[in-house]
Protein backbone atom coordinates (compact mmCIF):
# COMPACT_ATOMS: atom_id res chain seq x y z
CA UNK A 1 19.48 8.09 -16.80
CA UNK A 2 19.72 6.80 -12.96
CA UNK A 3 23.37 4.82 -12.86
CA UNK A 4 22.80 3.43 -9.15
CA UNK A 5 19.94 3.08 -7.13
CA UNK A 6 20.36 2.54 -3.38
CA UNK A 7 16.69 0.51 -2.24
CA UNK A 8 15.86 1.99 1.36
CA UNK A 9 13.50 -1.00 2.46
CA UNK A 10 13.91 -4.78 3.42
CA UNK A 11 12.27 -8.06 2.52
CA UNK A 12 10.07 -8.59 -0.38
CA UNK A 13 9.96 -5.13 -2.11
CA UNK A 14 13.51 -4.67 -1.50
CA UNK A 15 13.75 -7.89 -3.92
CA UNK A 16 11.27 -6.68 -6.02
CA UNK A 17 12.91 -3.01 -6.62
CA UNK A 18 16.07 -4.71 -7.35
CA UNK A 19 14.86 -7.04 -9.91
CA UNK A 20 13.30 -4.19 -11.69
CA UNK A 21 16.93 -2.25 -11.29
CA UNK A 22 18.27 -5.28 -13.27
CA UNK A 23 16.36 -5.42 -15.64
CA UNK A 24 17.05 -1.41 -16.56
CA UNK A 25 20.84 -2.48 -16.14
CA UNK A 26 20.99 -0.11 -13.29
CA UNK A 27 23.32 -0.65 -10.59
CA UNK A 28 21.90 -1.51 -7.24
CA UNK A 29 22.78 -1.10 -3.50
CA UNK A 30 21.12 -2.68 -0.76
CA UNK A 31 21.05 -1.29 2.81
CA UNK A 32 20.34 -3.85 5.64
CA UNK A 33 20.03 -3.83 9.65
CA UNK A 34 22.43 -6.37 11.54
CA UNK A 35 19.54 -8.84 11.88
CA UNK A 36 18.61 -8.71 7.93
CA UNK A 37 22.59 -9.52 6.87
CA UNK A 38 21.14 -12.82 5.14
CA UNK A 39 18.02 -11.53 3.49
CA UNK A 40 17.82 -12.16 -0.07
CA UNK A 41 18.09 -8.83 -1.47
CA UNK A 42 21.20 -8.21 0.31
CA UNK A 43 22.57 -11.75 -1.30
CA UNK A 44 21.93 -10.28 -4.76
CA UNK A 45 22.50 -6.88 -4.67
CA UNK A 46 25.35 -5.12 -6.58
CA UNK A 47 26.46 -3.72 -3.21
CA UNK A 48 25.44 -3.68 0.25
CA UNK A 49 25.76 -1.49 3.18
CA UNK A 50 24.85 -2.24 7.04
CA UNK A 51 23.42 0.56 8.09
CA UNK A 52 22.66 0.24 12.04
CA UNK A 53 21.04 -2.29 14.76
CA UNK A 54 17.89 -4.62 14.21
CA UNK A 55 15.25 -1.27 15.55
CA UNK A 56 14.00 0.68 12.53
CA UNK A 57 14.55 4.23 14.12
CA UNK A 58 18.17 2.86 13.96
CA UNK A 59 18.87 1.83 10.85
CA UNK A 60 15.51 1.79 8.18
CA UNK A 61 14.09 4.66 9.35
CA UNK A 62 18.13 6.89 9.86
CA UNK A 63 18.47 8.99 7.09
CA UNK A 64 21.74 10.18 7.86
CA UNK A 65 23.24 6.66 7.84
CA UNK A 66 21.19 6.47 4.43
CA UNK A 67 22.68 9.45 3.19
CA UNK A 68 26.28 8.33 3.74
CA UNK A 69 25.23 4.80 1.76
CA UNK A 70 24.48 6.87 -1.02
CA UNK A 71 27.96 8.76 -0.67
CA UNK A 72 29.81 5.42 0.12
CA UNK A 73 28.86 3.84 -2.82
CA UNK A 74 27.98 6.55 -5.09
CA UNK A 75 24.23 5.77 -5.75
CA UNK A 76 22.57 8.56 -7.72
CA UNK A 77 19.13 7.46 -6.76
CA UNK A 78 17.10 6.11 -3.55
CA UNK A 79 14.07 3.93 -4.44
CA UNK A 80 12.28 4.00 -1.13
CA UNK A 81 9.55 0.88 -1.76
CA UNK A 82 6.77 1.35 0.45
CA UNK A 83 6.71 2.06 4.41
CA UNK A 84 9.89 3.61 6.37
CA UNK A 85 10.52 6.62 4.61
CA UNK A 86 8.69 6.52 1.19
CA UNK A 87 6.49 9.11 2.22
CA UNK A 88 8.63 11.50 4.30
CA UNK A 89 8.97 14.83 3.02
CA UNK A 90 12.24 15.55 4.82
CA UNK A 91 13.88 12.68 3.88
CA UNK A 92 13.15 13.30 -0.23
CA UNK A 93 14.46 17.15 0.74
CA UNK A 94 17.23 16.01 2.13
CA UNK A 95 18.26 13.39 -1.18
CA UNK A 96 17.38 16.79 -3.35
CA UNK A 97 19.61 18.87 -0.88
CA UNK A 98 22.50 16.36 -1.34
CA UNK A 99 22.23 16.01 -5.24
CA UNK A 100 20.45 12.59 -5.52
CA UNK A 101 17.38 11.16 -6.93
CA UNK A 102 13.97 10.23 -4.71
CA UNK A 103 12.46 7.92 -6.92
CA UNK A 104 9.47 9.12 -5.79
CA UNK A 105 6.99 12.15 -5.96
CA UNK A 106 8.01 15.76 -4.82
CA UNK A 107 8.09 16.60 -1.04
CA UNK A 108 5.39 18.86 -1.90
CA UNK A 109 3.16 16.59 -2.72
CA UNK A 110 4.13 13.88 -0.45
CA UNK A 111 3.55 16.81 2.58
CA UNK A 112 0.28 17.80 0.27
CA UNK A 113 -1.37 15.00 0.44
CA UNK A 114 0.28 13.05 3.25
CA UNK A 115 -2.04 15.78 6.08
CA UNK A 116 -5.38 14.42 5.56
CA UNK A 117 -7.37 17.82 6.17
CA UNK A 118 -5.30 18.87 3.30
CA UNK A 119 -5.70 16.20 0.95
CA UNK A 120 -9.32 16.46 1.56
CA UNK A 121 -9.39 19.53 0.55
CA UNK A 122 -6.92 19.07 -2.40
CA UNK A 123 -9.18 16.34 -3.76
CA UNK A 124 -12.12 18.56 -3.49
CA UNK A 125 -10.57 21.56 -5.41
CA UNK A 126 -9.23 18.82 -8.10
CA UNK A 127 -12.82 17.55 -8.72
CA UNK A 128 -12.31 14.33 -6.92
CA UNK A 129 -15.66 12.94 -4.98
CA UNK A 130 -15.33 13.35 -0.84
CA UNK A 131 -16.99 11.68 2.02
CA UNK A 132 -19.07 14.21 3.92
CA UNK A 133 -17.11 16.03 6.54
CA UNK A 134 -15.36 18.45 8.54
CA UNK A 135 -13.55 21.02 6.65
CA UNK A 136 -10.82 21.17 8.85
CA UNK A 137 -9.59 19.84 12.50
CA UNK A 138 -12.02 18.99 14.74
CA UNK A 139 -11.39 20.14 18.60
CA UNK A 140 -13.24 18.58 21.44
CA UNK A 141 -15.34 21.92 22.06
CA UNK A 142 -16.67 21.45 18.47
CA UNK A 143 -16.97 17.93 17.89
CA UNK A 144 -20.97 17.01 18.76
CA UNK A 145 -22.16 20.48 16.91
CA UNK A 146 -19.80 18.84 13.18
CA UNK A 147 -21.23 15.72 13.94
CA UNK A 148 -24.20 16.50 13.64
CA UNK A 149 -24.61 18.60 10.60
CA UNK A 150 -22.64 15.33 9.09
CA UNK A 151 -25.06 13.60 10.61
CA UNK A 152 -24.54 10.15 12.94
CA UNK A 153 -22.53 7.69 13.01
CA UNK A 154 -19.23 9.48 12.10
CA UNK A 155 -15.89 8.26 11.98
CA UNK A 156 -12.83 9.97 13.83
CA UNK A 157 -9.50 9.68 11.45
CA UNK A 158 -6.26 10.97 12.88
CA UNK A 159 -5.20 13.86 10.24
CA UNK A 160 -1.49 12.28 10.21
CA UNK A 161 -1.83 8.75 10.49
CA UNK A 162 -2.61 5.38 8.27
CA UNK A 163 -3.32 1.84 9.35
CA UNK A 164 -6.00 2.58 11.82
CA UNK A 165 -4.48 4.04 13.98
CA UNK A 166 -6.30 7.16 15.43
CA UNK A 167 -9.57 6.09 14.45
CA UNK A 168 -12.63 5.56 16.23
CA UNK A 169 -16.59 5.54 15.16
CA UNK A 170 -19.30 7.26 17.27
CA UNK A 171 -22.60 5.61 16.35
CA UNK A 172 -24.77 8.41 18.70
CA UNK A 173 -23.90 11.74 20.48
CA UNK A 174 -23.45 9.55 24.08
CA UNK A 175 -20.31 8.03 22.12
CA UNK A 176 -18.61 11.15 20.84
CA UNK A 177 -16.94 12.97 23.31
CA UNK A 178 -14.94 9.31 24.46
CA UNK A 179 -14.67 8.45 20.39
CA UNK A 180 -12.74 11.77 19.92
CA UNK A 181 -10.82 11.54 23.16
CA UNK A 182 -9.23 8.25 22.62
CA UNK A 183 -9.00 8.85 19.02
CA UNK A 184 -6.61 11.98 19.94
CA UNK A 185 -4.69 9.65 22.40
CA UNK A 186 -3.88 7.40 19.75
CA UNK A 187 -3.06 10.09 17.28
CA UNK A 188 -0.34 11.74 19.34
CA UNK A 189 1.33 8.39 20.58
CA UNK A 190 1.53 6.58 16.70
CA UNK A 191 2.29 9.84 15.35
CA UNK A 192 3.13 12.75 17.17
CA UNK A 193 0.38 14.38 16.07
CA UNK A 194 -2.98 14.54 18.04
CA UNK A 195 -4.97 16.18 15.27
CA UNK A 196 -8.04 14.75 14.26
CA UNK A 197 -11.12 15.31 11.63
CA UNK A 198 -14.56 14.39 10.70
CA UNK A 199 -16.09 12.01 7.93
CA UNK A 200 -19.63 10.36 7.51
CA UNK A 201 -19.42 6.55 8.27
CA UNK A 202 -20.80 4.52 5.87
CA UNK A 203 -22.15 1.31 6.65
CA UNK A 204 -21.14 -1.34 4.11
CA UNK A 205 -18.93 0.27 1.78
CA UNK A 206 -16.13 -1.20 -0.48
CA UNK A 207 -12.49 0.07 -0.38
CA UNK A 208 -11.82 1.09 -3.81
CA UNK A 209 -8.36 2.27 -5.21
CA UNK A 210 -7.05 4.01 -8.72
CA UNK A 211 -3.75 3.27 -9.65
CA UNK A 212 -1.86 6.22 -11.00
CA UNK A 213 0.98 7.70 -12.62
CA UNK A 214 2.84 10.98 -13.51
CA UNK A 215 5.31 12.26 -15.27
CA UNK A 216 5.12 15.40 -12.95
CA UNK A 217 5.03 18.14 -16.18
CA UNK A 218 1.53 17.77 -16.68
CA UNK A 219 0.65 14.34 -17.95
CA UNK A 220 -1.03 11.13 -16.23
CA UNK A 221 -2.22 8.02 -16.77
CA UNK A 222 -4.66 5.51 -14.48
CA UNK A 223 -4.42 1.51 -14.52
CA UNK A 224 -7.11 0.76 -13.19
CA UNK A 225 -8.88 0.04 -9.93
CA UNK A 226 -8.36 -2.42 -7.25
CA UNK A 227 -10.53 -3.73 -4.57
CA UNK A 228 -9.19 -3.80 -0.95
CA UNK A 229 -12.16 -4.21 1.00
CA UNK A 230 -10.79 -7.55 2.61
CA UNK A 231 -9.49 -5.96 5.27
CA UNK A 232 -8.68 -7.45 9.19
CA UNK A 233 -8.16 -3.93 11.47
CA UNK A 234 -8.35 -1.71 8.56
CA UNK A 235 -4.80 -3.68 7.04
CA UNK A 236 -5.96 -5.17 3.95
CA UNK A 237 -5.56 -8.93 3.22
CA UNK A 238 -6.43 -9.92 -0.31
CA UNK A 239 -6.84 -7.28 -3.42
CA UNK A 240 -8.27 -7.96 -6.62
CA UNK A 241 -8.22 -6.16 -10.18
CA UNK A 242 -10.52 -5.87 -11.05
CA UNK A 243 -13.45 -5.20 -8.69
CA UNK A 244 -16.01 -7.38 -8.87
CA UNK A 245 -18.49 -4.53 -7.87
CA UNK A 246 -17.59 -2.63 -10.99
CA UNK A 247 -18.52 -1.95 -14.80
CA UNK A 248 -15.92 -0.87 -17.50
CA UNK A 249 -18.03 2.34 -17.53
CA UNK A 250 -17.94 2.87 -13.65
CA UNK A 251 -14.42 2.12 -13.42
CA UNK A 252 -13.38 4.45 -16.28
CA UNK A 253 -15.20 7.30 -15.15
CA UNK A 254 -13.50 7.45 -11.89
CA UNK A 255 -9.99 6.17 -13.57
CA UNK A 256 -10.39 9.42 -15.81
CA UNK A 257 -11.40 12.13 -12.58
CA UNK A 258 -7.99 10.58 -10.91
CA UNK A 259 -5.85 10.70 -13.82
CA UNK A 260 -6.89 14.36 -14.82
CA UNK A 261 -6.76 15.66 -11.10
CA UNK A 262 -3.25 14.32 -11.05
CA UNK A 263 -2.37 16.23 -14.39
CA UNK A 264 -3.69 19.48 -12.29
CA UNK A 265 -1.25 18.95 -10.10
CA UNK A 266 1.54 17.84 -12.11
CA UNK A 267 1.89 14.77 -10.08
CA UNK A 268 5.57 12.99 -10.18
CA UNK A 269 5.24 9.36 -10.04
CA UNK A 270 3.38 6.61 -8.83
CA UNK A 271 0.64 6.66 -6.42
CA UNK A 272 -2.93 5.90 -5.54
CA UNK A 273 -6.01 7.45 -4.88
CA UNK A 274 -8.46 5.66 -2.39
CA UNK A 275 -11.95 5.59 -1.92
CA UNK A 276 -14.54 3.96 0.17
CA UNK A 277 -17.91 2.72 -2.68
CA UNK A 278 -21.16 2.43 -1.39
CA UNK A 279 -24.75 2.46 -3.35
CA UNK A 280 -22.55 3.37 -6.34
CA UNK A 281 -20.91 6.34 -5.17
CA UNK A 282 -16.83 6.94 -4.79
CA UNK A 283 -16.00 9.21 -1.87
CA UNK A 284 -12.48 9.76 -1.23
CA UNK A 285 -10.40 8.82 1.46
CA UNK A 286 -6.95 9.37 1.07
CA UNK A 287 -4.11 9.64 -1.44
CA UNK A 288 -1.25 7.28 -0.67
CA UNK A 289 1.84 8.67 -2.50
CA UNK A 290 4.12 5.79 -3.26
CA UNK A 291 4.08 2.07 -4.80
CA UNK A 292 1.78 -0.14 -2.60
CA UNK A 293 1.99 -3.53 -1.61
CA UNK A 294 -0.55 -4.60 -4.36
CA UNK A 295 0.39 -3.13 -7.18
CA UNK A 296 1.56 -6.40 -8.83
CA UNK A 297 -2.14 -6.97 -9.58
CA UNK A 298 -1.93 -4.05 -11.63
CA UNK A 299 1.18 -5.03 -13.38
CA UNK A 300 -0.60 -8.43 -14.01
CA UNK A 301 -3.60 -6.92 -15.85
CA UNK A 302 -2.36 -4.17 -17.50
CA UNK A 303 1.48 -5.62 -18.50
CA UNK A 304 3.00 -2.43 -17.24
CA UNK A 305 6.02 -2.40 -14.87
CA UNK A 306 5.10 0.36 -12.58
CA UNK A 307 8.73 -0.09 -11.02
CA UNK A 308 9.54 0.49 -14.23
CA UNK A 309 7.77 3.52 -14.99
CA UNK A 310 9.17 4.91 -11.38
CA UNK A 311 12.35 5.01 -12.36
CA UNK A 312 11.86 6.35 -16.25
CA UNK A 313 10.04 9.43 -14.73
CA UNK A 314 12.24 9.82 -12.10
CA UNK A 315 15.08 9.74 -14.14
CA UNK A 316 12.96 12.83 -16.71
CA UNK A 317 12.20 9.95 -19.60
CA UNK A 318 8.04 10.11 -19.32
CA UNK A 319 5.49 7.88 -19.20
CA UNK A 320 6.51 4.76 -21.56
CA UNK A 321 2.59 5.18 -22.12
CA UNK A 322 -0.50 7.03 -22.91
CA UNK A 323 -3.52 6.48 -21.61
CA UNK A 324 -5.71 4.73 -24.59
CA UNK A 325 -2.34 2.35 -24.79
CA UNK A 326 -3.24 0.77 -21.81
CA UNK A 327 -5.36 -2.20 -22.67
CA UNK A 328 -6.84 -4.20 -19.61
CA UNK A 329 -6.75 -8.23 -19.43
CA UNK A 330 -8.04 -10.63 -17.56
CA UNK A 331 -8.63 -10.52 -13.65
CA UNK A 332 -5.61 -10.64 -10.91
CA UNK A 333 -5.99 -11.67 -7.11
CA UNK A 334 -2.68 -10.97 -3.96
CA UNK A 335 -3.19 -12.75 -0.87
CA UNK A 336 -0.69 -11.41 1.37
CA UNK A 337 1.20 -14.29 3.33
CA UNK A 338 2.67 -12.89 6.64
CA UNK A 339 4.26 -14.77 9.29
CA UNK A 340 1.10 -14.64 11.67
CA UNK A 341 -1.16 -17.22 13.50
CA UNK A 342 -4.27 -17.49 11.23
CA UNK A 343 -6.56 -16.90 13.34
CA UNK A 344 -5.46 -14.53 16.35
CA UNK A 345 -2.83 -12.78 13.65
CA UNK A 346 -0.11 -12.96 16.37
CA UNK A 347 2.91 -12.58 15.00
CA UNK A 348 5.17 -15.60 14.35
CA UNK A 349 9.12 -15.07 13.51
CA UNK A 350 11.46 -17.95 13.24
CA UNK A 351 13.66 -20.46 11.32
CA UNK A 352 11.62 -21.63 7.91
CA UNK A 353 12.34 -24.86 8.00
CA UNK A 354 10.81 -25.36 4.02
CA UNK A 355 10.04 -23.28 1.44
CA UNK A 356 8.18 -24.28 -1.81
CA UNK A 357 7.07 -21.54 -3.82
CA UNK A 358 3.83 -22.55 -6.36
CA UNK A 359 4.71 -21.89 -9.86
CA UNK A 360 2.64 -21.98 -13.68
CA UNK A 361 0.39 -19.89 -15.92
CA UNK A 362 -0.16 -16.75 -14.57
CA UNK A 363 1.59 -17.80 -10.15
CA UNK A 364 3.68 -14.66 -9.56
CA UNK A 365 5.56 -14.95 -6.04
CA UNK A 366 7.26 -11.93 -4.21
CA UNK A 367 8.95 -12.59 -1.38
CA UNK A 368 12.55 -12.50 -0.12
CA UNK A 369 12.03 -15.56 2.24
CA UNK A 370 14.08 -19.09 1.44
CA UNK A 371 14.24 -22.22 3.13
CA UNK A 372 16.31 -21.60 6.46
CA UNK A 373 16.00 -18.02 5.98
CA UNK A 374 15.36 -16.54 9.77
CA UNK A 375 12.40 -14.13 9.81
CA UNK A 376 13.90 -11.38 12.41
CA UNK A 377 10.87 -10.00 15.20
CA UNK A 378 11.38 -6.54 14.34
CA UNK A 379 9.47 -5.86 11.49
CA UNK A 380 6.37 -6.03 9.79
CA UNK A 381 5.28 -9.38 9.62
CA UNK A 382 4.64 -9.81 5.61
CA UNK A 383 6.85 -11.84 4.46
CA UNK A 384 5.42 -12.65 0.73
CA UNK A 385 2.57 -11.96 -1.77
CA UNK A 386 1.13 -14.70 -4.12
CA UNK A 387 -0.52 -13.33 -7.14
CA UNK A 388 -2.21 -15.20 -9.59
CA UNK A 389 -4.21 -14.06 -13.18
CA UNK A 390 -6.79 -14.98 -15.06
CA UNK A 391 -7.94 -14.58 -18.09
CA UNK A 392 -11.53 -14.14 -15.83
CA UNK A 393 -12.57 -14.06 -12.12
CA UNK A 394 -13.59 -17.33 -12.28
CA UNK A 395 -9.90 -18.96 -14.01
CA UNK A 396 -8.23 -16.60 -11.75
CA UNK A 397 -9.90 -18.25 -8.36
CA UNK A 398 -9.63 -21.68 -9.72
CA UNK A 399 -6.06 -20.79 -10.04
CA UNK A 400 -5.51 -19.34 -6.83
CA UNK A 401 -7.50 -22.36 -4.93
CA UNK A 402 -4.57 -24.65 -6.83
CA UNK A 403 -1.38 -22.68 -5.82
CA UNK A 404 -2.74 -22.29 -2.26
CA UNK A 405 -2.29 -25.99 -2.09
CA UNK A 406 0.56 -25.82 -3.28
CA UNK A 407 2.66 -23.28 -1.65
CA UNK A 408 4.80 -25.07 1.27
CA UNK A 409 6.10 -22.57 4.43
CA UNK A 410 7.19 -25.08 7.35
CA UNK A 411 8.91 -23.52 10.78
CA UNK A 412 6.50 -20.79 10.97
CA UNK A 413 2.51 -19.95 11.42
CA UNK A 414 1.37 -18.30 8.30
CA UNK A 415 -1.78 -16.78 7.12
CA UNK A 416 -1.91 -19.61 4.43
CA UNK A 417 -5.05 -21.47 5.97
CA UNK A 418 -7.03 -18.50 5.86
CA UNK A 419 -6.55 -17.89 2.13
CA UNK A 420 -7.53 -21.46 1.71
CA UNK A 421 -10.79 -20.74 3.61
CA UNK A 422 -11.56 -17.71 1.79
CA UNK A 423 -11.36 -19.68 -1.64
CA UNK A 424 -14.08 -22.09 -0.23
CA UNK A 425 -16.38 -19.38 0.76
CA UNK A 426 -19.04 -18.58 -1.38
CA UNK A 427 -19.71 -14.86 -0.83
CA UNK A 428 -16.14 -14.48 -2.00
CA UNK A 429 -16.76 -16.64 -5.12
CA UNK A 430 -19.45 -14.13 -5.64
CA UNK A 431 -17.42 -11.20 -4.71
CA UNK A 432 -20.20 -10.55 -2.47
CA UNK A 433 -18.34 -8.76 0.44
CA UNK A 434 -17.20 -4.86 1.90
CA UNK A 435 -14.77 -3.49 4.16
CA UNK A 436 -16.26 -5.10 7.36
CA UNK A 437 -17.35 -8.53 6.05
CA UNK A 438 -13.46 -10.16 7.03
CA UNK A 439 -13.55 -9.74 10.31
CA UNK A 440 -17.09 -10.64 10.49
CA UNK A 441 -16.26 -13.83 9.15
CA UNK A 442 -13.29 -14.30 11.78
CA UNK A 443 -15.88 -13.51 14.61
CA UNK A 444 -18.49 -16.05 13.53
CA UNK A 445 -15.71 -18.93 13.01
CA UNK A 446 -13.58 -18.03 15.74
CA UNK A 447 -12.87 -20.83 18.24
């Protein structure tokens, strides 16, 4: 079994790694930049290291300095949360090379499935539905004849790349060649990498995702689905589990095709398999091969600790479940809080001046932020997640519209008004909404 985990990450799922370390009686070491000395994981960590200056190329994102935590301290294992370098292939060779853990898939995989031409094709060969597209990279000389055996619009996706970045929609042929162009240009400056492919753009569709897990010798298990398609710039804002656009049947079926692909591949760990839903179709988009942000929706539906079940396969224990074990309860809802102007999403660091988190039946709160606690302006800007459950949709919004009132962040803009707006609206009550109806919304109430 692990002894010592070193977390590689910061703020809330730093915190939230740790806390599932404890709770295995596993030994923990937190790494931190100068400007995160006072954050809360580094408070209650076994150990702590400072490993660089406030940028993330300097200290979150520096292996070597990593490495040498591990060697300081003696930490057997490095959980790498989400983000940084949870899905870098070198850095997981490197731990391997150097006799310690990744508490995480194989570099295989992680390089498999992090390309997405690759994964793509991967999903195809595993049985997994696809969007229509281009088989492979897709060059400016051979854009306009792909698009249109895909047939218009199409969107451009950068093969390397997440977030949004690197992707563009061309509605007719005029709008190609400029769609592809700047597409490319975005590509190489996020990541290096100006490679981009092909995929039929579908109108309204929901962004659907399986939760999964291996015990990379064969056998794997899915939790469930959750819905994403609240989205602002393709980063999503509020998750539920279940979707509301589902049936048991539906939600099976396509919880079954990802859990059997994954035994194919002998898939180590957590991760998830995404997929936009439109007209009752799932075509796949990606594979994301590491804990996400929402997974504590998961964990609220299905009681399973998927930290938990990291770390046991990691370590070579198994799954602490089979698949008709998993029983599915009630309905779950994240609203991610970052520190970010409502409504222009400009980010907002500074001094929190107070801090009351909202508490009862079925109010989970991650976060790593305190009263006084200085939010530093080099990082990503979420600085909690409120989760609340349900035994239904409708207990689980009622719920929600109640802790939104009273969860207390002073000091700061937060995205807190918007969740309170979204509880009021009545096409979310109805869970009437897709990937594009957010930042609708934002357009038609914007001031």
């Amino acid at each position: 079994m692990i002894s010592k985990v070193l977390i590689a990450n910061r703020g809330e799922i730093a915190l939230r790694v740790l806390r599932a370390c404890k709770e295995l009686g596993i030994a923990t070491v937190a790494v931190h930049s100068t400007a995160d000395a006072d954050a809360m994981h580094v408070r209650l960590a076994d150990e702590s290291v400072c490993i660089g200056p406030p940028p993330s190329r300097d200290s979150y994102l520096n292996i070597h300095q990593i490495v040498a935590a591990c060697e300081i301290t003696g930490a057997d294992a490095v959980h790498p949360g989400y983000g940084f370098l949870s899905e870098n292939a070198k850095f997981a060779e490197i731990l391997d090379a150097h006799g310690i853990t990744f508490i995480g898939p194989t570099a295989e995989h992680i390089r498999l499935m992090g390309d997405k031409i690759t994964a793509k094709q991967t999903a195809q060969e595993l049985g997994i539905p696809v969007v229509p597209g281009s088989e492979g990279e897709v060059k400016p000389e051979n854009a306009l004849e792909i698009a249109r055996k895909i047939g218009f619009p199409v969107l451009i996706k950068a093969t390397a790349g997440g977030g949004g970045r690197g992707m563009k929609v061309a509605r007719t042929e005029e709008d190609l060649e400029v769609a592809v162009a700047t597409a490319r240009t975005e590509a190489a400056a996020a990541f290096g990498n100006d490679a981009v492919y092909m995929e039929k753009f579908l109108g309204h569709p929901r962004h659907i995702e399986v939760q999964i897990v291996g015990d990379g010798a064969g056998n794997a298990i899915h939790l469930g689905e959750r819905d994403c398609s609240l989205q602002r710039r393709h980063q999503k804002v509020w998750e539920e589990a279940n979707s509301p656009a589902l049936n048991v049947e539906q939600r099976m079926k396509i919880g079954q095709i990802c859990a059997d692909a994954m035994k194919k591949m002998k898939y180590r760990g957590a991760g998830t398999i995404e997929f936009l839903y439109e007209d009752g179709e799932f075509y796949f988009i990606e594979m994301n091969t590491r804990l996400q942000v929402e997974h504590p929706i998961t964990e609220a539906i299905t009681g399973i600790d998927l930290v938990h079940e990291q770390i046991r396969v990691a370590s070579g224990a198994g799954l602490s479940v089979t698949q008709d074990q998993i029983e599915f309860s009630g309905h779950a809802i994240e609203c991610r809080i970052n520190a970010e102007d409502p409504r222009t999403f400009v980010p907002s660091p500074g001094t929190i001046t107070h801090f009351h988190a909202p508490g009862g039946l079925g109010v989970r709160v991650d976060s790593g932020a305190y009263q006084g606690y200085r939010i530093p302006p080099y990082y990503d800007s979420l600085i909690g997640k409120l989760i609340v459950h349900g035994r239904t949709r409708v207990e689980c919004m009622m719920r929600l519209r109640r802790v939104l009132d009273e969860f207390v962040i002073d000091g700061i803009k937060t995205t807190l008004p918007l969740f309170q707006e979204l509880i009021a609206n009545q096409d979310i009550a109805n869970g009437d909404y897709d990937i594009h109806w957010l930042e609708n919304y934002l357009a038609k109430t914007s001031v």
